[in-house]
N, C-alpha and C. Protein backbone atom coordinates (compact mmCIF):
# COMPACT_ATOMS: atom_id res chain seq x y z
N UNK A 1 71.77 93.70 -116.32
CA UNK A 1 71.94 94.03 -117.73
C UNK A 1 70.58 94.09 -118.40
N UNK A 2 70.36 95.21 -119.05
CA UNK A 2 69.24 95.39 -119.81
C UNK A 2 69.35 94.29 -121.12
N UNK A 3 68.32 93.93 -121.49
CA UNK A 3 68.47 92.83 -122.83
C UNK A 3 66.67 92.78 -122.90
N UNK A 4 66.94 92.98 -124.68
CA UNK A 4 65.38 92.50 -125.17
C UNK A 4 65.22 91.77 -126.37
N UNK A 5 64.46 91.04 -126.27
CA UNK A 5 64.62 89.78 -127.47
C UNK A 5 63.30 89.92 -128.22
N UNK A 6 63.52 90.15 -129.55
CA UNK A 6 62.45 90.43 -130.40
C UNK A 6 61.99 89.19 -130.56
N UNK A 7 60.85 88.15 -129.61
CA UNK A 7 60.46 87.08 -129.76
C UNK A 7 59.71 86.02 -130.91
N UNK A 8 59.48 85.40 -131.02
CA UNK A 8 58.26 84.40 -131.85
C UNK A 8 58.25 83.07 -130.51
N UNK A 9 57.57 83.12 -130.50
CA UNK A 9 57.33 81.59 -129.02
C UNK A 9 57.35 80.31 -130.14
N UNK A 10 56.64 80.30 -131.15
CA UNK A 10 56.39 79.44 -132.36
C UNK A 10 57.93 78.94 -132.91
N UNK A 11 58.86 79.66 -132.74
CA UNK A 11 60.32 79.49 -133.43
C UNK A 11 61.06 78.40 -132.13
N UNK A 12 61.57 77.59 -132.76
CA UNK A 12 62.52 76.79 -131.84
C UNK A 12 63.78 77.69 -131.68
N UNK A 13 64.56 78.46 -132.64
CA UNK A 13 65.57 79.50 -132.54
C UNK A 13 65.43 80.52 -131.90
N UNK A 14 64.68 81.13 -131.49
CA UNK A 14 63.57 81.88 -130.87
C UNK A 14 64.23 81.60 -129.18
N UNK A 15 63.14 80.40 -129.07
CA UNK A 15 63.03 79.57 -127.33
C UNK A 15 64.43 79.19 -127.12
N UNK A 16 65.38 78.83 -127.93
CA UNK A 16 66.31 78.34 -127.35
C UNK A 16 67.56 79.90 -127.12
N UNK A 17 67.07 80.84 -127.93
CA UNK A 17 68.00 82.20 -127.70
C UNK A 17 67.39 82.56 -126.25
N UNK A 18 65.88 82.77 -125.87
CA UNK A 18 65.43 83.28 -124.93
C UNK A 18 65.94 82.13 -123.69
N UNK A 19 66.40 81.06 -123.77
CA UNK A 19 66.62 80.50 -122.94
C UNK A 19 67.74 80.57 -122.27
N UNK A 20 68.59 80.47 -123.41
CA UNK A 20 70.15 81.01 -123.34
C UNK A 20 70.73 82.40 -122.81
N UNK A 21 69.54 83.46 -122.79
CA UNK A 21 69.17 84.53 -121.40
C UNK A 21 68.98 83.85 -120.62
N UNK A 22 67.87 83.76 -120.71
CA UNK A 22 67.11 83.40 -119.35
C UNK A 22 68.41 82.05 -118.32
N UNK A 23 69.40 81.24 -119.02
CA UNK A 23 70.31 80.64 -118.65
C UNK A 23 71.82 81.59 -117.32
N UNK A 24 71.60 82.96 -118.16
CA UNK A 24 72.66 83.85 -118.25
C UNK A 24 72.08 84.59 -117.06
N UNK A 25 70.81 84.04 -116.09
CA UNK A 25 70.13 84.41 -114.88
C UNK A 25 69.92 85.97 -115.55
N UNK A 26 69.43 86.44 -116.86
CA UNK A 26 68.88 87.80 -116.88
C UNK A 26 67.83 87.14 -117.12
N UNK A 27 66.74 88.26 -116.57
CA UNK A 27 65.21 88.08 -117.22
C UNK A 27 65.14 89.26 -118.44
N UNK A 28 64.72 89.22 -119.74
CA UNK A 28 64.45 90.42 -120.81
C UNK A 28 63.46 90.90 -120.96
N UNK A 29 63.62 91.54 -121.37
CA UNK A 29 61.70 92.18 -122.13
C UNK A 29 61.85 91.22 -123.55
N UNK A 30 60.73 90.98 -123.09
CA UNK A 30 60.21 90.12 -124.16
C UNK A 30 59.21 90.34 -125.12
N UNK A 31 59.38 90.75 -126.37
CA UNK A 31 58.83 91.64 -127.23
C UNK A 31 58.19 90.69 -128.02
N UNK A 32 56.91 90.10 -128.16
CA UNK A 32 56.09 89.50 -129.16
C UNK A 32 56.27 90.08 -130.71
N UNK A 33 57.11 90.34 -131.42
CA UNK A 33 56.78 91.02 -132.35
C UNK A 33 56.17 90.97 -133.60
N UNK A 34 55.40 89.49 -133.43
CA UNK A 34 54.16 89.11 -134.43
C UNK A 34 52.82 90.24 -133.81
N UNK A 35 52.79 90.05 -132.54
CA UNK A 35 51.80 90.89 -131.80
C UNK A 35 51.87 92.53 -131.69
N UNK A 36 53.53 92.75 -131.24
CA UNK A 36 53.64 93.82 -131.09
C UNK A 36 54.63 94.45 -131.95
N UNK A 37 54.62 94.60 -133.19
CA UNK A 37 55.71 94.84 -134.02
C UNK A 37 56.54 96.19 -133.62
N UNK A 38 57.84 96.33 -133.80
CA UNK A 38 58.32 97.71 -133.28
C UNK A 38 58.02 98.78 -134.76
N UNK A 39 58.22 100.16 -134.53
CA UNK A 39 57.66 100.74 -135.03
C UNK A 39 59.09 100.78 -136.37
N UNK A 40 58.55 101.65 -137.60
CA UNK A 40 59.48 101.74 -138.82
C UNK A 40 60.96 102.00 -138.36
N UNK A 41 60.99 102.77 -137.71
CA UNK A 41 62.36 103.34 -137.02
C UNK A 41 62.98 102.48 -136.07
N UNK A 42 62.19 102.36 -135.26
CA UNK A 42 62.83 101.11 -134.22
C UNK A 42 63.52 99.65 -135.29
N UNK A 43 62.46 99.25 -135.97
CA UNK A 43 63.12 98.42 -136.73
C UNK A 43 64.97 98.79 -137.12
N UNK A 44 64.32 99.86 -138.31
CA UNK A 44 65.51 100.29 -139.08
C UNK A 44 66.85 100.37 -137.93
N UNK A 45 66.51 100.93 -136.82
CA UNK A 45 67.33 101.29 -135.50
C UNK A 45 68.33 99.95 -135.59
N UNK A 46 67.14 98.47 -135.24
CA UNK A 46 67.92 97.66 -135.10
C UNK A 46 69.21 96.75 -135.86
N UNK A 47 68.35 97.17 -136.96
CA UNK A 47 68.72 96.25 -138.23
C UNK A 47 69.85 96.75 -138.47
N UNK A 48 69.86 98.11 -138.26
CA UNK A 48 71.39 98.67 -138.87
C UNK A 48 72.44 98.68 -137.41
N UNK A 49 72.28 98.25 -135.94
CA UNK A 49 72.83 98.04 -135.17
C UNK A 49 73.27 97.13 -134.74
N UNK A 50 72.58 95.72 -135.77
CA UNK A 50 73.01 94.64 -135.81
C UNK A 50 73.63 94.33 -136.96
N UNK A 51 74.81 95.38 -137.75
CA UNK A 51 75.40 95.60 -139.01
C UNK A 51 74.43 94.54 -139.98
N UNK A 52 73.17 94.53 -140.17
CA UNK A 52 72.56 93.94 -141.22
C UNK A 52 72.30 95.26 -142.19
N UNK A 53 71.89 94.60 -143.65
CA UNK A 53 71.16 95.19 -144.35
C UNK A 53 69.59 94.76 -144.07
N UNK A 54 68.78 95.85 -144.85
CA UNK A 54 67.19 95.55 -144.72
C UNK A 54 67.37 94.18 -145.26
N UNK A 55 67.68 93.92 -146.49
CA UNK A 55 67.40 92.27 -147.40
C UNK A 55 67.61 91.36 -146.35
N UNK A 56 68.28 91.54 -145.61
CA UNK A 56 69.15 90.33 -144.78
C UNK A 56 68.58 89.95 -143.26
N UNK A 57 67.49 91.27 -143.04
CA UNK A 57 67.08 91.14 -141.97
C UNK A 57 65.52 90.21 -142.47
N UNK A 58 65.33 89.96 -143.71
CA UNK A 58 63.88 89.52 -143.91
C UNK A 58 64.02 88.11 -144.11
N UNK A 59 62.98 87.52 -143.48
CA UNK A 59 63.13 86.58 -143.30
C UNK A 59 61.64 85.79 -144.71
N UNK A 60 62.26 84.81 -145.41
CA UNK A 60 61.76 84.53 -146.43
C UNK A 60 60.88 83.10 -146.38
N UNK A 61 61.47 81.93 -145.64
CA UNK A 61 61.21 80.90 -145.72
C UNK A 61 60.06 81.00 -144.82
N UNK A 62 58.35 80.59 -144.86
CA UNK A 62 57.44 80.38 -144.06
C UNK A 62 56.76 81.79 -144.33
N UNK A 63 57.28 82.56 -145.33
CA UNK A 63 56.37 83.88 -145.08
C UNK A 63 55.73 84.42 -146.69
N UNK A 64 54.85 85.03 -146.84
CA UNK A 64 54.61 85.84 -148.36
C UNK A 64 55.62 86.53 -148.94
N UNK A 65 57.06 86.37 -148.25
CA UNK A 65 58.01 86.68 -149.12
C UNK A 65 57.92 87.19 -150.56
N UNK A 66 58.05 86.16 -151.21
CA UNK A 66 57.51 85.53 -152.54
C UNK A 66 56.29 86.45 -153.11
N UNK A 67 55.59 85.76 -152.70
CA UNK A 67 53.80 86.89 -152.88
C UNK A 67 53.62 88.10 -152.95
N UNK A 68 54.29 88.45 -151.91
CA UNK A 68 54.30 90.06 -152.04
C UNK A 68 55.17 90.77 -152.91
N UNK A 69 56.42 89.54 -153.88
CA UNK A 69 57.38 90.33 -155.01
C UNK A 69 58.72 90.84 -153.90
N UNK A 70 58.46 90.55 -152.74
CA UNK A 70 59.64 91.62 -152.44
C UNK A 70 61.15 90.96 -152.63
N UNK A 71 61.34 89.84 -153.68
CA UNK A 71 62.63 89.34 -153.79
C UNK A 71 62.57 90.83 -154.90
N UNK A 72 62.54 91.54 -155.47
CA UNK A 72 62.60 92.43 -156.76
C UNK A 72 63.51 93.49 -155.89
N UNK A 73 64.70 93.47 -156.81
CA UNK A 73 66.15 93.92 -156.68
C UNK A 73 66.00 95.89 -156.00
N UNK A 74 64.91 96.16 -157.33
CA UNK A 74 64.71 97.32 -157.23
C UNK A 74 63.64 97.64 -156.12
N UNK A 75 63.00 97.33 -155.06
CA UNK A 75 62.76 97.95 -153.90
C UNK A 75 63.77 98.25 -153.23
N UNK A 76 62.76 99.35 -152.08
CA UNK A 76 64.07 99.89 -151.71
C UNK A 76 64.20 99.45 -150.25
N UNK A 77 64.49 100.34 -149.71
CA UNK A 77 64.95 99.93 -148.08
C UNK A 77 63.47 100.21 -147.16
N UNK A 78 63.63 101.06 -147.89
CA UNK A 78 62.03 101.98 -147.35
C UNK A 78 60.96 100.93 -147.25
N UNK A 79 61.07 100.53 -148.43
CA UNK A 79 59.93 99.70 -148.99
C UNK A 79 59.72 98.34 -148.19
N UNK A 80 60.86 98.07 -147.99
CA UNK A 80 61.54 96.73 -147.50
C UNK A 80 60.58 96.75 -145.90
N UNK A 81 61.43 97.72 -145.63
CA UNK A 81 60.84 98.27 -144.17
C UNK A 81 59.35 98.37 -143.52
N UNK A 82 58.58 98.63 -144.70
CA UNK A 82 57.07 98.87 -144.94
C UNK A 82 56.45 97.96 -145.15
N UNK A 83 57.34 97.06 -145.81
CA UNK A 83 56.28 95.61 -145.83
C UNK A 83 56.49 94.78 -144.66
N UNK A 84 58.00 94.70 -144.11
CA UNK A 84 57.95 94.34 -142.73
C UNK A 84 57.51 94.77 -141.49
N UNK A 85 56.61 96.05 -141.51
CA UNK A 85 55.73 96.22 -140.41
C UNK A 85 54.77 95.95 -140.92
N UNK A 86 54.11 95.79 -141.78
CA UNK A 86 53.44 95.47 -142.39
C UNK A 86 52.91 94.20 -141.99
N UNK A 87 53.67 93.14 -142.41
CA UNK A 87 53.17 91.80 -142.32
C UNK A 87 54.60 90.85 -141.61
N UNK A 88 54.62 91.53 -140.12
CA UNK A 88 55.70 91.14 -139.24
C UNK A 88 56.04 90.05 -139.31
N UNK A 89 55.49 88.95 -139.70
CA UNK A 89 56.02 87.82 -139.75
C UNK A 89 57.43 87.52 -140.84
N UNK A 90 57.85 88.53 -141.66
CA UNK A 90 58.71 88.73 -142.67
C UNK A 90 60.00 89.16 -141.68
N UNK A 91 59.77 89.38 -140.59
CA UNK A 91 60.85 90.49 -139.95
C UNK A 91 61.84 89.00 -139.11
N UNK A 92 63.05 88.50 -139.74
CA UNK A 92 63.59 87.37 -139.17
C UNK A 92 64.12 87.76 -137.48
N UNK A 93 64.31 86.42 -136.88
CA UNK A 93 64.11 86.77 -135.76
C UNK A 93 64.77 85.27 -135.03
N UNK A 94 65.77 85.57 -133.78
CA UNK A 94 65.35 86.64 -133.20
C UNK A 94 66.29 87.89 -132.62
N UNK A 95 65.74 89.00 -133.23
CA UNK A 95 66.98 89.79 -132.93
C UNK A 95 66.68 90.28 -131.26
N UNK A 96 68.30 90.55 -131.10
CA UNK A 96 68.72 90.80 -129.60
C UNK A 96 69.22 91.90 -129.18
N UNK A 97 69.07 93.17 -128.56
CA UNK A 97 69.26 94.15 -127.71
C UNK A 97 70.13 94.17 -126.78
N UNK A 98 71.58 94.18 -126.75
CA UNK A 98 72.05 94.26 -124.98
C UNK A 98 72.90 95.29 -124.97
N UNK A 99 73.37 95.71 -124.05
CA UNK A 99 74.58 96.78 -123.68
C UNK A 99 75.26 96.32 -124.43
N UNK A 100 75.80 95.60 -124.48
CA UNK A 100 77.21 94.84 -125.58
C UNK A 100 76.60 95.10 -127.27
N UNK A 101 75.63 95.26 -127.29
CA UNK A 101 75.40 94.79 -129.01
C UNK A 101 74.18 94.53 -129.18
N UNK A 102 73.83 94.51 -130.43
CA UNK A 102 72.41 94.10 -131.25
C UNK A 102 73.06 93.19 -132.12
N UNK A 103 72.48 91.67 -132.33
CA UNK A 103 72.44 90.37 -132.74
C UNK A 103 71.24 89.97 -133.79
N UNK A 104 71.12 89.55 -134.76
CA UNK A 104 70.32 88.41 -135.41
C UNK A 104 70.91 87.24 -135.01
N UNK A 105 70.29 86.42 -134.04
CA UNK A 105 70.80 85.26 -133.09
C UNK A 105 70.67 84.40 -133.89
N UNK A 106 70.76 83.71 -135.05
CA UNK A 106 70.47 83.06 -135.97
C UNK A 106 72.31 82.39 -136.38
N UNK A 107 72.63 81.25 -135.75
CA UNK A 107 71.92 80.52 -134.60
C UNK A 107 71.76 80.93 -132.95
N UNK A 108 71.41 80.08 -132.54
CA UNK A 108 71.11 80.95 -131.19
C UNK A 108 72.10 81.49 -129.87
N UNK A 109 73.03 80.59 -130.32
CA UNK A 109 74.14 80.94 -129.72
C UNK A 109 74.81 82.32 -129.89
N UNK A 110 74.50 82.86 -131.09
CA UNK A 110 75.17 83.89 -131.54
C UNK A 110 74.77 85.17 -130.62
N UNK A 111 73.57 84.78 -129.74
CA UNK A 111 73.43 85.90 -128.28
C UNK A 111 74.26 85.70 -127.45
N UNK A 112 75.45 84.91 -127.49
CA UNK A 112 76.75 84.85 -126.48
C UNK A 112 77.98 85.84 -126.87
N UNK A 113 77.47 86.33 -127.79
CA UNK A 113 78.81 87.05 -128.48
C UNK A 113 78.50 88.58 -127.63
N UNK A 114 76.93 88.43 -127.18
CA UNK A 114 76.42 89.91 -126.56
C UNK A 114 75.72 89.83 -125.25
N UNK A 115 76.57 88.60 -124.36
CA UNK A 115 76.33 88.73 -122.97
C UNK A 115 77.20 88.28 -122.65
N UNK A 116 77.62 88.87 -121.15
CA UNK A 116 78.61 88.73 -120.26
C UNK A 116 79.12 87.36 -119.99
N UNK A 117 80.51 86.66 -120.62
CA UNK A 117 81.02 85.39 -120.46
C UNK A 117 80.74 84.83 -119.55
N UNK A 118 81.23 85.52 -118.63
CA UNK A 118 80.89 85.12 -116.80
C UNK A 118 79.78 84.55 -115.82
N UNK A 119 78.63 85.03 -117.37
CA UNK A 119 77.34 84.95 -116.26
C UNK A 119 76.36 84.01 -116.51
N UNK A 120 77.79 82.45 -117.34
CA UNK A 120 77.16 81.55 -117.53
C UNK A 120 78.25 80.61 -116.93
N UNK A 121 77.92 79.52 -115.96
CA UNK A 121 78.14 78.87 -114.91
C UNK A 121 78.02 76.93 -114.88
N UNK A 122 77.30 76.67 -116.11
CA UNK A 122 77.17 75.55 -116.17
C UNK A 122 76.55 75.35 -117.46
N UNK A 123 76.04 74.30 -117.86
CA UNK A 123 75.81 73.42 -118.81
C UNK A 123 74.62 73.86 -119.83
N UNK A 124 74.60 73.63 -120.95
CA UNK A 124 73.34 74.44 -122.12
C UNK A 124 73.19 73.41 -122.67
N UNK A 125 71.90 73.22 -123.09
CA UNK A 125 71.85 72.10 -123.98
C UNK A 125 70.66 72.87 -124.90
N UNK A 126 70.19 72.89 -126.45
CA UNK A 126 69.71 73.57 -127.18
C UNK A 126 68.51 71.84 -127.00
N UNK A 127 67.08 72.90 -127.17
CA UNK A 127 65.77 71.59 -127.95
C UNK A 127 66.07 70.65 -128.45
N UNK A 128 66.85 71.09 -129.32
CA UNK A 128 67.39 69.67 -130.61
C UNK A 128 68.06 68.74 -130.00
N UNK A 129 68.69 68.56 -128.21
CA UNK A 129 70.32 68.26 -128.07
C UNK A 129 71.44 68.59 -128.46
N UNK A 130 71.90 69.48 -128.79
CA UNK A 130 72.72 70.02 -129.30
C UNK A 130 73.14 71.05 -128.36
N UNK A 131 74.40 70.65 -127.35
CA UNK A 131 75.17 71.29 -126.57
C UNK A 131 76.18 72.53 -126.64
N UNK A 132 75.64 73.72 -125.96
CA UNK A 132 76.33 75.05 -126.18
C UNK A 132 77.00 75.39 -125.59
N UNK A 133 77.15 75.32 -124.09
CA UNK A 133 77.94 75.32 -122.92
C UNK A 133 78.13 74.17 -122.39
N UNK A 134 79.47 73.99 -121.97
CA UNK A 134 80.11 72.97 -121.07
C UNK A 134 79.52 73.05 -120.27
N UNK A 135 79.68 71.73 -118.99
CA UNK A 135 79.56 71.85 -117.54
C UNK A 135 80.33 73.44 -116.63
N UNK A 136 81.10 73.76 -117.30
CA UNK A 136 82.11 74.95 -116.53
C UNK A 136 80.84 76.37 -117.25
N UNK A 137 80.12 76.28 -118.02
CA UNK A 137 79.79 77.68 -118.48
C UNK A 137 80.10 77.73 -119.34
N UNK A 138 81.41 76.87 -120.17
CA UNK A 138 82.00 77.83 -121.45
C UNK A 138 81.61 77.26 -122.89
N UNK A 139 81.60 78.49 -123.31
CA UNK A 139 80.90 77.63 -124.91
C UNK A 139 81.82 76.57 -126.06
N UNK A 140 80.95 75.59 -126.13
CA UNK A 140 81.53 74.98 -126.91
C UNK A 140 81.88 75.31 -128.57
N UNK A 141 82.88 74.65 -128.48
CA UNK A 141 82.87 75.20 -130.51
C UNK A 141 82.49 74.13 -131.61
């Protein structure tokens, strides 16, 4: 299964989505996207494939949010878009790529909704302790 995870290594939500692949025995492309931001379109691509709006894909807390004004009602999508390649760290994360679907994994589990049930076999446990899969593979609720 193809799968790519728009990374931050710095994010605990982040490491514990990429893990929760990497659990699911896929390896992904792993997209730095502080480093390597995807381009205006690719973004927009995702954002709207992961039924988000632009507002919803930006991520506010830890970033110039604020500074840069872009809480102001009247920007647009465009705009939205431009400041998040812009200054990638605005772009919340981490979103997920698979045959099944595009995800804002936020929480991290929410990349189970877009990989194969099956091709988890045993036990998850998230950084925090906080248990996602049973001993059997299956997710807890």
């Amino acid at each position: 299964m193809n799968v790519t995870i728009y990374h931050n290594p710095a994010c605990g939500t982040s490491r514990n989505t990429l893990d929760l692949i990497r659990h699911a025995s896929i390896e992904p492309t792993v997209i730095e996207y502080l480093k390597t931001p995807p381009s205006k379109e690719q973004l927009a691509k995702i954002i709207s494939d992961a039924g988000l709006s632009v507002r919803e894909a930006i991520r506010e807390k830890g970033t110039p949010y604020e500074e840069l004004g872009l809480a102001d009602p009247a920007l647009s999508d465009d705009q939205l878009l431009d400041a998040m390649i812009a200054t990638p760290i605005l772009i919340n994360r981490p979103l997920v790529v698979t045959e099944m679907g595009t995800r804002l994994c936020r929480p991290s589990e929410v990349v189970l909704d877009i990989l194969p049930a099956d091709a988890f076999t045993s036990a998850f446990v998230k950084e925090d302790g906080e248990a996602v899969l049973d001993a059997e593979g299956k997710r807890i609720v």
